[in-house]
N, C-alpha and C. Protein backbone atom coordinates (compact mmCIF):
# COMPACT_ATOMS: atom_id res chain seq x y z
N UNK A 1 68.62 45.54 -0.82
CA UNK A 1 67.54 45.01 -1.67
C UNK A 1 68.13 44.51 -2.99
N UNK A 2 67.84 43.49 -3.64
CA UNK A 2 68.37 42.66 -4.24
C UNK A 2 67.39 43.82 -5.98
N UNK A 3 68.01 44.05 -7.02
CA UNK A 3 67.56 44.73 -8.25
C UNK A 3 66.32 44.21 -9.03
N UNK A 4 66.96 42.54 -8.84
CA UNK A 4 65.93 41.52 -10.28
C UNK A 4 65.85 40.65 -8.97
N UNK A 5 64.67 40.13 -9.24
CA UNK A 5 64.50 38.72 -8.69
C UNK A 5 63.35 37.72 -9.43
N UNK A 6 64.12 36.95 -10.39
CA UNK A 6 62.83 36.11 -11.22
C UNK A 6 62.38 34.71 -10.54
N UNK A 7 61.40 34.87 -10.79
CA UNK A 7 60.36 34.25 -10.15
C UNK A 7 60.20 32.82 -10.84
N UNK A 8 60.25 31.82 -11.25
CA UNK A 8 60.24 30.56 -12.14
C UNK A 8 59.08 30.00 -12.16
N UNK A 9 58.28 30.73 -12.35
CA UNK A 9 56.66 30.02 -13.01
C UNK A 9 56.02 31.66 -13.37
N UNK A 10 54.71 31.23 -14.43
CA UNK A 10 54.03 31.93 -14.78
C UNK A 10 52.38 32.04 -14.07
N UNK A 11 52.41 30.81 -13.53
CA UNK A 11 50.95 30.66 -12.37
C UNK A 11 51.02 32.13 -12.18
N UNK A 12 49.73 32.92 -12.54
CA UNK A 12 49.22 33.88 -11.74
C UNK A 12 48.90 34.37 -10.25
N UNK A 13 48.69 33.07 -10.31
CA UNK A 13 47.92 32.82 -8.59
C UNK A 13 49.10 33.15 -7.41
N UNK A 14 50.50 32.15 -8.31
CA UNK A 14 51.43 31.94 -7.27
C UNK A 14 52.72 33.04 -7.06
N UNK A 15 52.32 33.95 -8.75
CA UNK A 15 53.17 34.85 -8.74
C UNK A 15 52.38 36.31 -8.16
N UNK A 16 51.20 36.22 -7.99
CA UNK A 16 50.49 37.38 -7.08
C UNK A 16 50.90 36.83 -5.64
N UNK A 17 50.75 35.66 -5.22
CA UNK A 17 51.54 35.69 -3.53
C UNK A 17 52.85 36.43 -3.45
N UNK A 18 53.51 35.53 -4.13
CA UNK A 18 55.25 36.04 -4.16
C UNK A 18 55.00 37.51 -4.31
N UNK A 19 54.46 38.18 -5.30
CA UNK A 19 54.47 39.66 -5.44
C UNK A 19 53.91 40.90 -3.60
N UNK A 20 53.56 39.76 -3.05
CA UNK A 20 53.17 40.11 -1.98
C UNK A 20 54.14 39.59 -0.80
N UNK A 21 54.19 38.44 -0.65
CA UNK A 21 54.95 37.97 0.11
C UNK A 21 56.82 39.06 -0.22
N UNK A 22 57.26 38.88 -1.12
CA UNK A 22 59.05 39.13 -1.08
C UNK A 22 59.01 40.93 -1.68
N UNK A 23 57.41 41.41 -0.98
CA UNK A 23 57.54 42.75 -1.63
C UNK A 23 59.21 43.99 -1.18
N UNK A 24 59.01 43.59 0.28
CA UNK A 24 60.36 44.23 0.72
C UNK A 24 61.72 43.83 0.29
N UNK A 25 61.78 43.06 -0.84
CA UNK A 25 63.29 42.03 -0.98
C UNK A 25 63.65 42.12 -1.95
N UNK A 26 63.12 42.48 -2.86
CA UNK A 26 63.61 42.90 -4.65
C UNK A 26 62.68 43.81 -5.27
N UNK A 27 63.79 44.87 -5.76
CA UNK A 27 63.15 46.35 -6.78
C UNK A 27 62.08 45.60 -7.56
N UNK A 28 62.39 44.88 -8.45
CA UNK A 28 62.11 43.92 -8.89
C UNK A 28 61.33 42.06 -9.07
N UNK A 29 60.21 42.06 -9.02
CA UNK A 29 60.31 40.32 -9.35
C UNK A 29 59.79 40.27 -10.70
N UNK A 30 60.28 39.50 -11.25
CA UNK A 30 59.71 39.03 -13.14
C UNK A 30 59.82 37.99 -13.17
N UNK A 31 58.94 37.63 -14.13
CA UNK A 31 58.33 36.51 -14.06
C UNK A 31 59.35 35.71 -15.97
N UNK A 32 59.39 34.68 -16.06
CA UNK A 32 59.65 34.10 -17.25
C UNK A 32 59.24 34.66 -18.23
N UNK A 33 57.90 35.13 -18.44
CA UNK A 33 57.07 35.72 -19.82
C UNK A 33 57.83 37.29 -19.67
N UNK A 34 57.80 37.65 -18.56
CA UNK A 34 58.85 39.05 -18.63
C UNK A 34 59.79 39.06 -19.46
N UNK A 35 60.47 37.97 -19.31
CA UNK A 35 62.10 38.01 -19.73
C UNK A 35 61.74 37.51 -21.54
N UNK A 36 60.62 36.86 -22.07
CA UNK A 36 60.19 36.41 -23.51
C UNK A 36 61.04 34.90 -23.15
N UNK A 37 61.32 34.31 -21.41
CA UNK A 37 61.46 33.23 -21.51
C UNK A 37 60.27 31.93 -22.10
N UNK A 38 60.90 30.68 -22.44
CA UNK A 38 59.49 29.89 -22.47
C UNK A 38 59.73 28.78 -22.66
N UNK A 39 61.07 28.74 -21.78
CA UNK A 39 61.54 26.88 -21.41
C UNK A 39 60.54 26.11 -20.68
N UNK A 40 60.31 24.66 -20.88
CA UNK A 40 59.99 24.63 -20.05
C UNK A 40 60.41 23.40 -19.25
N UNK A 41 60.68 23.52 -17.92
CA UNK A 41 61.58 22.82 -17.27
C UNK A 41 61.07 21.49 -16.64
N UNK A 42 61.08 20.12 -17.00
CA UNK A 42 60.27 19.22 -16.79
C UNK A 42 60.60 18.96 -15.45
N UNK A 43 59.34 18.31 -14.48
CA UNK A 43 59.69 18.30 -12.81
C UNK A 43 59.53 16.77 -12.65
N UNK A 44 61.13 16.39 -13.30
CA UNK A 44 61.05 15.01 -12.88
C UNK A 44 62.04 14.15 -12.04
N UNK A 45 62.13 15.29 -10.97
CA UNK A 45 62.68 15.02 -9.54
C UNK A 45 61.47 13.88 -9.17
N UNK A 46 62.03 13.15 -7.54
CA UNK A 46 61.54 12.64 -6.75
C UNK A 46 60.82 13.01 -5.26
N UNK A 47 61.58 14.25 -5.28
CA UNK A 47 61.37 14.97 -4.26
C UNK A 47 61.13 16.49 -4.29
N UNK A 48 60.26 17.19 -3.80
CA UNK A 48 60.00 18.72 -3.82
C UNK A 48 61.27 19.35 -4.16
N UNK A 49 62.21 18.85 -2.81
CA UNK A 49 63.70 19.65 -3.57
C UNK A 49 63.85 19.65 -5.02
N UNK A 50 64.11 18.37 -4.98
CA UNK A 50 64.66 18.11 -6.53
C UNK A 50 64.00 18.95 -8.06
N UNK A 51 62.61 18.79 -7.33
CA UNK A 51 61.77 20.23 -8.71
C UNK A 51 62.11 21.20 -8.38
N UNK A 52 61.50 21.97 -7.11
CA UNK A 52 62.49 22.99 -7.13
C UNK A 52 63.87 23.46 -7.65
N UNK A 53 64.86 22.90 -7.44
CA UNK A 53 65.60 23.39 -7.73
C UNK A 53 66.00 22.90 -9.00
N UNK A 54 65.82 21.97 -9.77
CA UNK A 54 65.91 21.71 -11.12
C UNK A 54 65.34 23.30 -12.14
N UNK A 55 63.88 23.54 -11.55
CA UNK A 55 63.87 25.00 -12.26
C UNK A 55 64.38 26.22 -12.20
N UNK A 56 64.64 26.37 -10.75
CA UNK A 56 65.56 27.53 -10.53
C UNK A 56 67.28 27.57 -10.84
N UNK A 57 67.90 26.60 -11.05
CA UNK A 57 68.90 26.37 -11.76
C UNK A 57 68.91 26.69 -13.12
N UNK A 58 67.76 25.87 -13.98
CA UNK A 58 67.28 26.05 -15.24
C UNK A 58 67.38 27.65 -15.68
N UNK A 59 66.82 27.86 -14.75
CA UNK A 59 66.06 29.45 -15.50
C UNK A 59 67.20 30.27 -15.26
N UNK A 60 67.91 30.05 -14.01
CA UNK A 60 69.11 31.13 -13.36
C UNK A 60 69.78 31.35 -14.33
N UNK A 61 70.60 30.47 -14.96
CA UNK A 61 71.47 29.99 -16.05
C UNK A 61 71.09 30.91 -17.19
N UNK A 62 69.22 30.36 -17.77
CA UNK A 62 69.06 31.30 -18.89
C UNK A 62 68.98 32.90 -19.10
N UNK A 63 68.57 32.95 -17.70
CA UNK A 63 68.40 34.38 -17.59
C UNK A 63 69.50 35.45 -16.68
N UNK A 64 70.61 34.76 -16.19
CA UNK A 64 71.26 35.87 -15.75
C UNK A 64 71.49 36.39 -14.74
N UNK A 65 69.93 35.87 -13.45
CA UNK A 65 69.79 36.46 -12.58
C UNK A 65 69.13 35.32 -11.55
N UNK A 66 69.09 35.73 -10.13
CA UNK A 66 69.49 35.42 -9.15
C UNK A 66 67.57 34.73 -9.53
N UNK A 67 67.07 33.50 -9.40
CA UNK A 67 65.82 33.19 -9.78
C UNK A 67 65.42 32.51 -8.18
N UNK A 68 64.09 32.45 -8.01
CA UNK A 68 63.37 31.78 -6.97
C UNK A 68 62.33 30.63 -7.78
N UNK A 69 62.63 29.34 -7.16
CA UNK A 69 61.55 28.69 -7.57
C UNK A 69 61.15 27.73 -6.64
N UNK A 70 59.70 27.66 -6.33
CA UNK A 70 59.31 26.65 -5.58
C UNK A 70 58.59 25.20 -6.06
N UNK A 71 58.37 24.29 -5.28
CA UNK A 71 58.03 23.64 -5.28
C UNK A 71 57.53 22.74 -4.57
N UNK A 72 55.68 22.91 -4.41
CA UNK A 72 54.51 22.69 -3.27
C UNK A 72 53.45 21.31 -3.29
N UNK A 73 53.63 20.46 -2.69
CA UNK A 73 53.14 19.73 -2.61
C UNK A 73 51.65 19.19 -1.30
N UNK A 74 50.66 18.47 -1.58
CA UNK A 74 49.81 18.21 -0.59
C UNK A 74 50.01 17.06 0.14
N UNK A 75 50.31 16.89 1.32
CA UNK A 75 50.35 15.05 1.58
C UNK A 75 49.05 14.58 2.69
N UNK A 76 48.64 13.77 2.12
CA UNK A 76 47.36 13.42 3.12
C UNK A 76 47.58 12.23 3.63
N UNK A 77 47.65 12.15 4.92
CA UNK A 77 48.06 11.13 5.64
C UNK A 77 47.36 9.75 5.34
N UNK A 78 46.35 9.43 5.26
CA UNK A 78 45.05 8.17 4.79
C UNK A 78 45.50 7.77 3.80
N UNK A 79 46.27 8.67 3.20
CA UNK A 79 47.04 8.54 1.71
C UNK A 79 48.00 8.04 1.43
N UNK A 80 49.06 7.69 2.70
CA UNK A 80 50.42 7.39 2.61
C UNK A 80 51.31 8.73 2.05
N UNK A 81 50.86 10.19 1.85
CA UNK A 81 51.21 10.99 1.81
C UNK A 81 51.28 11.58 0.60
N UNK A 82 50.57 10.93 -0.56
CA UNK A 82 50.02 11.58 -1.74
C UNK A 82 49.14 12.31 -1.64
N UNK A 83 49.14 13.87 -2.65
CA UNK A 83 49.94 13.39 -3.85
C UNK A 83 51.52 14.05 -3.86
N UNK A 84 51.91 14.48 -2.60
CA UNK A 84 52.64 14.94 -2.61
C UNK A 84 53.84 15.63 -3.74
N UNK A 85 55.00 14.98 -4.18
CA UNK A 85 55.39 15.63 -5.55
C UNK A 85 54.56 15.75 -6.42
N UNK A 86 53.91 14.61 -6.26
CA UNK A 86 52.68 14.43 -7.94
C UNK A 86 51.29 15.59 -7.86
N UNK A 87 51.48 16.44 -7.02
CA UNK A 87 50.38 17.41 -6.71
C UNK A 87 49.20 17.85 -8.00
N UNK A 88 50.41 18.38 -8.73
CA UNK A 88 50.01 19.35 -10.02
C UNK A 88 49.57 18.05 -10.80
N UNK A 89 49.81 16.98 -10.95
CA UNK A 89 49.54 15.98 -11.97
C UNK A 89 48.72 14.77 -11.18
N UNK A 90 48.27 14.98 -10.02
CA UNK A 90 47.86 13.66 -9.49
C UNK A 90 46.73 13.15 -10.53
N UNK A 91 45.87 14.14 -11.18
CA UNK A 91 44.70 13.63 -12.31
C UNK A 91 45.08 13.81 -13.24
N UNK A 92 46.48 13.78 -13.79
CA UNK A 92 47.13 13.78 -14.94
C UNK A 92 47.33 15.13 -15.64
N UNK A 93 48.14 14.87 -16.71
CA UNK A 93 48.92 15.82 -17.41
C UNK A 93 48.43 17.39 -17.33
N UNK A 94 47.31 17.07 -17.88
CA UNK A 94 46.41 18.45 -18.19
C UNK A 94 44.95 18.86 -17.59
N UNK A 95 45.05 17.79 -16.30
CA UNK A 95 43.96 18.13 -15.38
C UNK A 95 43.33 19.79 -14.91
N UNK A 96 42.78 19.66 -14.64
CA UNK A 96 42.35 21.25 -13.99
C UNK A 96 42.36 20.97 -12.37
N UNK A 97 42.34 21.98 -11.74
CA UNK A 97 42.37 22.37 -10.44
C UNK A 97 40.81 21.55 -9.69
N UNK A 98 40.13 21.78 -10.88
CA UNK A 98 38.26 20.71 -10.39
C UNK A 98 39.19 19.43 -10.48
N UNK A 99 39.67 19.07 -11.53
CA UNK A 99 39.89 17.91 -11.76
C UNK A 99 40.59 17.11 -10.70
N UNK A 100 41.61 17.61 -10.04
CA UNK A 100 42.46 17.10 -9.09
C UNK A 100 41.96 17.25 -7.73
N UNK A 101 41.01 18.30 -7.72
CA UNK A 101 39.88 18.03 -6.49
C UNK A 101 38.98 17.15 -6.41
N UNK A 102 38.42 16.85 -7.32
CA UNK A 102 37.14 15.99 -7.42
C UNK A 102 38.08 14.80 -7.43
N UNK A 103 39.23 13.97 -8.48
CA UNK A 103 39.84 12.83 -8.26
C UNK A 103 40.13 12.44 -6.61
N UNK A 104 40.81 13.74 -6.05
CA UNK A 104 41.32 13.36 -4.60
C UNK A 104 40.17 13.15 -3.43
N UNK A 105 39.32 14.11 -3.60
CA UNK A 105 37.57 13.73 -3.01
C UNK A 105 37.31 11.96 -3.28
N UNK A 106 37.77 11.63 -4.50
CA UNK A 106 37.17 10.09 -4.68
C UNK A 106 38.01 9.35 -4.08
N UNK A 107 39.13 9.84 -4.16
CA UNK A 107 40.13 8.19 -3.11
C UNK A 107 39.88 8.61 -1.82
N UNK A 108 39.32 9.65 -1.44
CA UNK A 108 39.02 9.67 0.09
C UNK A 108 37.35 9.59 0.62
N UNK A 109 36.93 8.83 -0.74
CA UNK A 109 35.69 9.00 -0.31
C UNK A 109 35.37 8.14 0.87
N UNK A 110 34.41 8.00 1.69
CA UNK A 110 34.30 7.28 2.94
C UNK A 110 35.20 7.38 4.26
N UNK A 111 36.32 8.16 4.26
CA UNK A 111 36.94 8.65 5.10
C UNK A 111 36.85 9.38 6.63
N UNK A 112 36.56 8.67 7.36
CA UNK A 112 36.01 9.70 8.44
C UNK A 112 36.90 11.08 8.75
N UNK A 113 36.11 11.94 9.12
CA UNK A 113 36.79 13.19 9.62
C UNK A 113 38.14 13.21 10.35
N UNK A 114 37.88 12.63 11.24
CA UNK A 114 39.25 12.47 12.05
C UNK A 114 40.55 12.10 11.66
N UNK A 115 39.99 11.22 10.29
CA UNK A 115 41.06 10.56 9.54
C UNK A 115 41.56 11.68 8.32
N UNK A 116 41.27 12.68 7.91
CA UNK A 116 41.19 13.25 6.63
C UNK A 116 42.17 14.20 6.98
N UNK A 117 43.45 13.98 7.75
CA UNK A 117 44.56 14.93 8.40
C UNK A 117 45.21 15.05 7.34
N UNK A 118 45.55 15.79 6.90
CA UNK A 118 46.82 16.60 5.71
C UNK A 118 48.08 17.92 5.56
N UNK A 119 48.96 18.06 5.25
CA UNK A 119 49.43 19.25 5.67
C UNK A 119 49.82 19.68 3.64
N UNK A 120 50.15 20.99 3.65
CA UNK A 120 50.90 21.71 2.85
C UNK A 120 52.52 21.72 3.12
N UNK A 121 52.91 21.26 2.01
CA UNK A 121 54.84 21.54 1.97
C UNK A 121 55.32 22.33 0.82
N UNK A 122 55.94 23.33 1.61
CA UNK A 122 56.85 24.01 0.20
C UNK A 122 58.31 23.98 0.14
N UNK A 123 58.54 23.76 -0.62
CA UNK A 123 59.97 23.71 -0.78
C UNK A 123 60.28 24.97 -1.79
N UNK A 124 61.16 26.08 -1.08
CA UNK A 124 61.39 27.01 -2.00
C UNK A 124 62.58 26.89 -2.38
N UNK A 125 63.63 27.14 -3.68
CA UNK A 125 65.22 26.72 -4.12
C UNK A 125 65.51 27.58 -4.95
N UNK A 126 66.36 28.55 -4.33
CA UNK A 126 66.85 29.91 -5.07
C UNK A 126 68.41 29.92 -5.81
N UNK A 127 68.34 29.82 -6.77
CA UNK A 127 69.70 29.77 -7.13
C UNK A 127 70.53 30.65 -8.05
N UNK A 128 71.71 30.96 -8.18
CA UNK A 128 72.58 32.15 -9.30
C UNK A 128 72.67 31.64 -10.36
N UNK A 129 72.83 32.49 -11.13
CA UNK A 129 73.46 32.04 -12.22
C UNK A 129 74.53 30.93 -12.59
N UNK A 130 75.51 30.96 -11.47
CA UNK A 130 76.52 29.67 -11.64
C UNK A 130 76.13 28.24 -11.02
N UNK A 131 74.67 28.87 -10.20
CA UNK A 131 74.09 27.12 -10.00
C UNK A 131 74.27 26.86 -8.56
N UNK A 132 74.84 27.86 -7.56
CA UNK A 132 74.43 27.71 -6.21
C UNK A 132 73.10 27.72 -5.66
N UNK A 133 72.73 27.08 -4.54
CA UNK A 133 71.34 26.71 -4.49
C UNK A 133 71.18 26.73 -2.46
N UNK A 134 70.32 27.89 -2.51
CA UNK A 134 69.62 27.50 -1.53
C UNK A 134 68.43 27.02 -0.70
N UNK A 135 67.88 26.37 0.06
CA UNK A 135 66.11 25.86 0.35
C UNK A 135 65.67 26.78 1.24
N UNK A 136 64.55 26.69 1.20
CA UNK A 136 63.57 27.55 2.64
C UNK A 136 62.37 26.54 2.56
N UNK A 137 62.13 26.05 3.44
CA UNK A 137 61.18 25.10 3.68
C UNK A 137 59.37 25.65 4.60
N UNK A 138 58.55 25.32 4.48
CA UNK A 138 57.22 25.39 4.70
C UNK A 138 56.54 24.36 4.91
N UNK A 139 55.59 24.26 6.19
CA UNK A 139 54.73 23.24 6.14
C UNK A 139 53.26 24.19 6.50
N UNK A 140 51.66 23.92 6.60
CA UNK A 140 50.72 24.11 7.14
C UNK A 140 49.82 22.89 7.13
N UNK A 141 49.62 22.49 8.70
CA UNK A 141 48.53 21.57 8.72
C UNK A 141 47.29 21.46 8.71
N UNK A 142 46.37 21.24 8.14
CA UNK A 142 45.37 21.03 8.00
C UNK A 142 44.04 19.43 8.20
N UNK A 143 42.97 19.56 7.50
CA UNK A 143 42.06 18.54 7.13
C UNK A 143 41.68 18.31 5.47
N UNK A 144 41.61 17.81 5.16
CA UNK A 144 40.60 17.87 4.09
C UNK A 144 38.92 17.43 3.72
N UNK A 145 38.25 18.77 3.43
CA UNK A 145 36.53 18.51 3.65
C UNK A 145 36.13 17.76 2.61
N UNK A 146 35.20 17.65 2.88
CA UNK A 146 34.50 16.31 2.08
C UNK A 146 33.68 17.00 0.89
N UNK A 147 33.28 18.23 0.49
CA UNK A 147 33.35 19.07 -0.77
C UNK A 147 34.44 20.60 -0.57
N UNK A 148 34.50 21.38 -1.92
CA UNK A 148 35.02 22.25 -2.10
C UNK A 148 34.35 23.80 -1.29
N UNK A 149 34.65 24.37 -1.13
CA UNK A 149 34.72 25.45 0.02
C UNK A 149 35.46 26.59 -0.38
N UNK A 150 34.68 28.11 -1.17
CA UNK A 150 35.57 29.08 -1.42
C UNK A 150 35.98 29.08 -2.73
N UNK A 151 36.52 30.42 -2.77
CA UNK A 151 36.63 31.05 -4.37
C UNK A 151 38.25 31.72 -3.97
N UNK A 152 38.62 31.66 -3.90
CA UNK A 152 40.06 32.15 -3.22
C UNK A 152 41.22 31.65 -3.32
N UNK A 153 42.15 31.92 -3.74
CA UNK A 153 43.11 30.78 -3.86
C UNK A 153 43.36 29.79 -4.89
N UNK A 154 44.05 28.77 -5.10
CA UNK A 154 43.87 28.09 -5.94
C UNK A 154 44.39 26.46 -6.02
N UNK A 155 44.63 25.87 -6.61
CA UNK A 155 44.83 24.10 -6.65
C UNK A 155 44.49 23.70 -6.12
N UNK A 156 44.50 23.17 -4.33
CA UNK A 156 43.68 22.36 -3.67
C UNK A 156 42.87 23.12 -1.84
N UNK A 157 43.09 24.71 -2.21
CA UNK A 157 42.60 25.08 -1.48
C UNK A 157 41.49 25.10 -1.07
N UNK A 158 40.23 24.67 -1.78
CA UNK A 158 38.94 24.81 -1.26
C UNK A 158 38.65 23.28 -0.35
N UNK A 159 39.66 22.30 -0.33
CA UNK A 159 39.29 21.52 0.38
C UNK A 159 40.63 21.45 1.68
N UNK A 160 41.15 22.09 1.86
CA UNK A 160 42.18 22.04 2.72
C UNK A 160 41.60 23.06 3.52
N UNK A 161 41.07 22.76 4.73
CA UNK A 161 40.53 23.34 5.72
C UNK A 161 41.31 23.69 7.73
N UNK A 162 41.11 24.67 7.69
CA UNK A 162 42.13 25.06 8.90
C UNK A 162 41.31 25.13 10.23
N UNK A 163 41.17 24.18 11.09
CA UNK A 163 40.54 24.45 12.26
C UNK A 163 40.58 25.14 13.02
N UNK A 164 41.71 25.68 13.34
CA UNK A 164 41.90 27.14 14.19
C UNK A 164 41.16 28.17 13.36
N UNK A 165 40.99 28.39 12.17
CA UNK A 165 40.11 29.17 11.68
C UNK A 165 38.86 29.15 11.05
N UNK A 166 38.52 28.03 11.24
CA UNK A 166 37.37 27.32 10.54
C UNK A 166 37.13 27.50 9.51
N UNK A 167 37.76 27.80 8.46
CA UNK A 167 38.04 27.92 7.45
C UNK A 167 38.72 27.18 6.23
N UNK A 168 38.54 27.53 5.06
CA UNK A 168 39.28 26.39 4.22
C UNK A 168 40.14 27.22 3.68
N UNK A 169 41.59 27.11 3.20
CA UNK A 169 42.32 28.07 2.98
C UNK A 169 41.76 28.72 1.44
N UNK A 170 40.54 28.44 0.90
CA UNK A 170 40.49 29.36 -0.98
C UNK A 170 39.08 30.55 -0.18
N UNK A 171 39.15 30.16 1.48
CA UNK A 171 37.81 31.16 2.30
C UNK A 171 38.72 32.71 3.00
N UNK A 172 40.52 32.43 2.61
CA UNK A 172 40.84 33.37 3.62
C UNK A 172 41.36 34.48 2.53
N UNK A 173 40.89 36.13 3.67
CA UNK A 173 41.51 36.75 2.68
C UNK A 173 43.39 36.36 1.78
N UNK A 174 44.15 37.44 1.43
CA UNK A 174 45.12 37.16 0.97
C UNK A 174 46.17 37.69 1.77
N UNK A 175 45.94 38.07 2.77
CA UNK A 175 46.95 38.77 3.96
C UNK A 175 46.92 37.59 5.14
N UNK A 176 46.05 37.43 5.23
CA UNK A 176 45.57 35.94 6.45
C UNK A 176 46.30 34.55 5.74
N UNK A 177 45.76 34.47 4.45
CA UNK A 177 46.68 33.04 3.75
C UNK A 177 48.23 32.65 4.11
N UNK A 178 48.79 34.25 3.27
CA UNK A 178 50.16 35.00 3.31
C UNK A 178 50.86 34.72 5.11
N UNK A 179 50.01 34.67 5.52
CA UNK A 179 50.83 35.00 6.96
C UNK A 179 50.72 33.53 7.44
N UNK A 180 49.98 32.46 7.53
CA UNK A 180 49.83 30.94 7.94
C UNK A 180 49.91 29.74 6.79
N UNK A 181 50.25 30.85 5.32
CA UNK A 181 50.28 29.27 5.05
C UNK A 181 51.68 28.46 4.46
N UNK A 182 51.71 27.20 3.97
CA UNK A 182 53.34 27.13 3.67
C UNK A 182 54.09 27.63 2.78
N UNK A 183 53.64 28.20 1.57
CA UNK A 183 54.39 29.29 1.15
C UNK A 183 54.53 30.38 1.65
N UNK A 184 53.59 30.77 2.77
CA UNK A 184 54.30 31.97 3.56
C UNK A 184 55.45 31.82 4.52
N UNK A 185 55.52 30.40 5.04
CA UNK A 185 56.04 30.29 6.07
C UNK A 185 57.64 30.58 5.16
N UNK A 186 57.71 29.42 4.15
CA UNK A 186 58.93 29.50 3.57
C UNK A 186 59.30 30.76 2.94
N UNK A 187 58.68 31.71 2.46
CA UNK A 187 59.10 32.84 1.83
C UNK A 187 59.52 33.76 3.09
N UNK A 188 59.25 33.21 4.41
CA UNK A 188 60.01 34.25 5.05
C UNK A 188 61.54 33.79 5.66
N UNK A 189 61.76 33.05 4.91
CA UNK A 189 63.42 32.63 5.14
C UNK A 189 63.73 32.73 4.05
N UNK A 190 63.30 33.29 2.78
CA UNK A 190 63.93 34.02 2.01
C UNK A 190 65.06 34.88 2.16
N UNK A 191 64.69 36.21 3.08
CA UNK A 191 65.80 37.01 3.19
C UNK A 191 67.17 36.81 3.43
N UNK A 192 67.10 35.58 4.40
CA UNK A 192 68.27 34.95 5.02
C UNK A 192 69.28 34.34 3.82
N UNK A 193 68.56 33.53 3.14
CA UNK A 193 68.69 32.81 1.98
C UNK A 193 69.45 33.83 1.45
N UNK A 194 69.26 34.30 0.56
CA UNK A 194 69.44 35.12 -0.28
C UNK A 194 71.05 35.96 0.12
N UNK A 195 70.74 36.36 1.86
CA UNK A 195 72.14 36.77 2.15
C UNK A 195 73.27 36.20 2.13
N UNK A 196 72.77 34.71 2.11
CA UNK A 196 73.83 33.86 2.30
C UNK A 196 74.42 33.48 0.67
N UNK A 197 73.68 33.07 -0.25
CA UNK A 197 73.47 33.21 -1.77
C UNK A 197 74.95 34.87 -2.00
N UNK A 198 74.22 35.87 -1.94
CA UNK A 198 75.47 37.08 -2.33
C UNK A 198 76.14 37.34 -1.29
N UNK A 199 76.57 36.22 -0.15
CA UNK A 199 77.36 36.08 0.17
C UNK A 199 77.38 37.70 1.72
N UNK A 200 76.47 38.19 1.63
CA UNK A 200 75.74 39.79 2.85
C UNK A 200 75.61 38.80 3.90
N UNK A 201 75.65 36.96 4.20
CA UNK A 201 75.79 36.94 5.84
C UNK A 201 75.64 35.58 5.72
């Protein structure tokens, strides 16, 4: 079991998964505000990798220790696959979570069902202190509904809806999310990661 493992964001939302998801894998996870970090690492990659691991490099460096950081994007096919990197900012800088729902509801307004196919991507990028870097990748496919759905979850979950469960992922508990969605998928190639990182395999 790995001692420290910092986590590279302060999202609540995303650091209660991780606290669940990598519970067996570090004594430890802390978060930036733990450490009285409060860089903040601009995500102006092109690609999920590229944010990812731009922050977990960032932070590794400042802090010492072996850091995880992801980086999750939505792509909706009708869309040409936006907003993919631009997720967090598709309604700009300082949008809210309504905000980037209700914008993405409007470019898909008129959309038939069949057409409203989308998946979740995570790109997770763990790196040391000296700047080695590894990925664990995630996808979950979905739809997107034509209003919001659920209190659960957060950024674009109330409209990202799962047909095998009829459900929208901000409707599922947090053990059900954890286990199907793409940050779960990728946090479970964590362990591997990580062995390979201190060099255990």
């Amino acid at each position: 079991m790995l001692p420290k493992l910092l986590i590279a964001t302060n999202n609540r939302g995303k650091v209660g998964e991780y606290r669940y998801l990598l519970d067996d894998l570090a004594g430890e996870l802390l978060t930036p505000a733990d450490l009285g970090i409060h860089t903040e690492v601009m995500e102006t990659g092109d690609t999920l990798e590229d944010n990812a691991s731009l922050k977990a490099v960032a932070l590794a460096l400042e802090s010492k220790l072996i850091t995880l950081a992801d980086d999750s994007g939505l792509e909706v096919d009708i869309l040409g696959g936006e907003p993919g990197p631009f997720s967090a900012r598709y309604a700009g800088e300082d949008a809210s979570d309504e905000d980037r729902i209700s914008y993405l509801l409007s470019r898909m307004n008129g959309v038939p069902w069949t057409m409203r196919t989308a998946r979740f991507v995570c790109v997770i990028a763990l790196s040391t202190p000296e700047g080695k870097v590894e990925f664990c990748y995630g996808e979950c496919p979905g739809l997107i509904t034509l209003e919001p759905r659920g209190k659960k979850g957060f950024g674009y979950d109330p409209v990202f809806y799962l047909p095998e469960l009829d459900k929208t992922m901000a409707e599922l508990p947090m053990e059900v999310k954890n286990r199907i969605s793409h940050r779960g998928v990728a946090a479970r190639q964590v362990k591997d990661a990580l062995n390979r990182l201190i060099g255990n395999g």
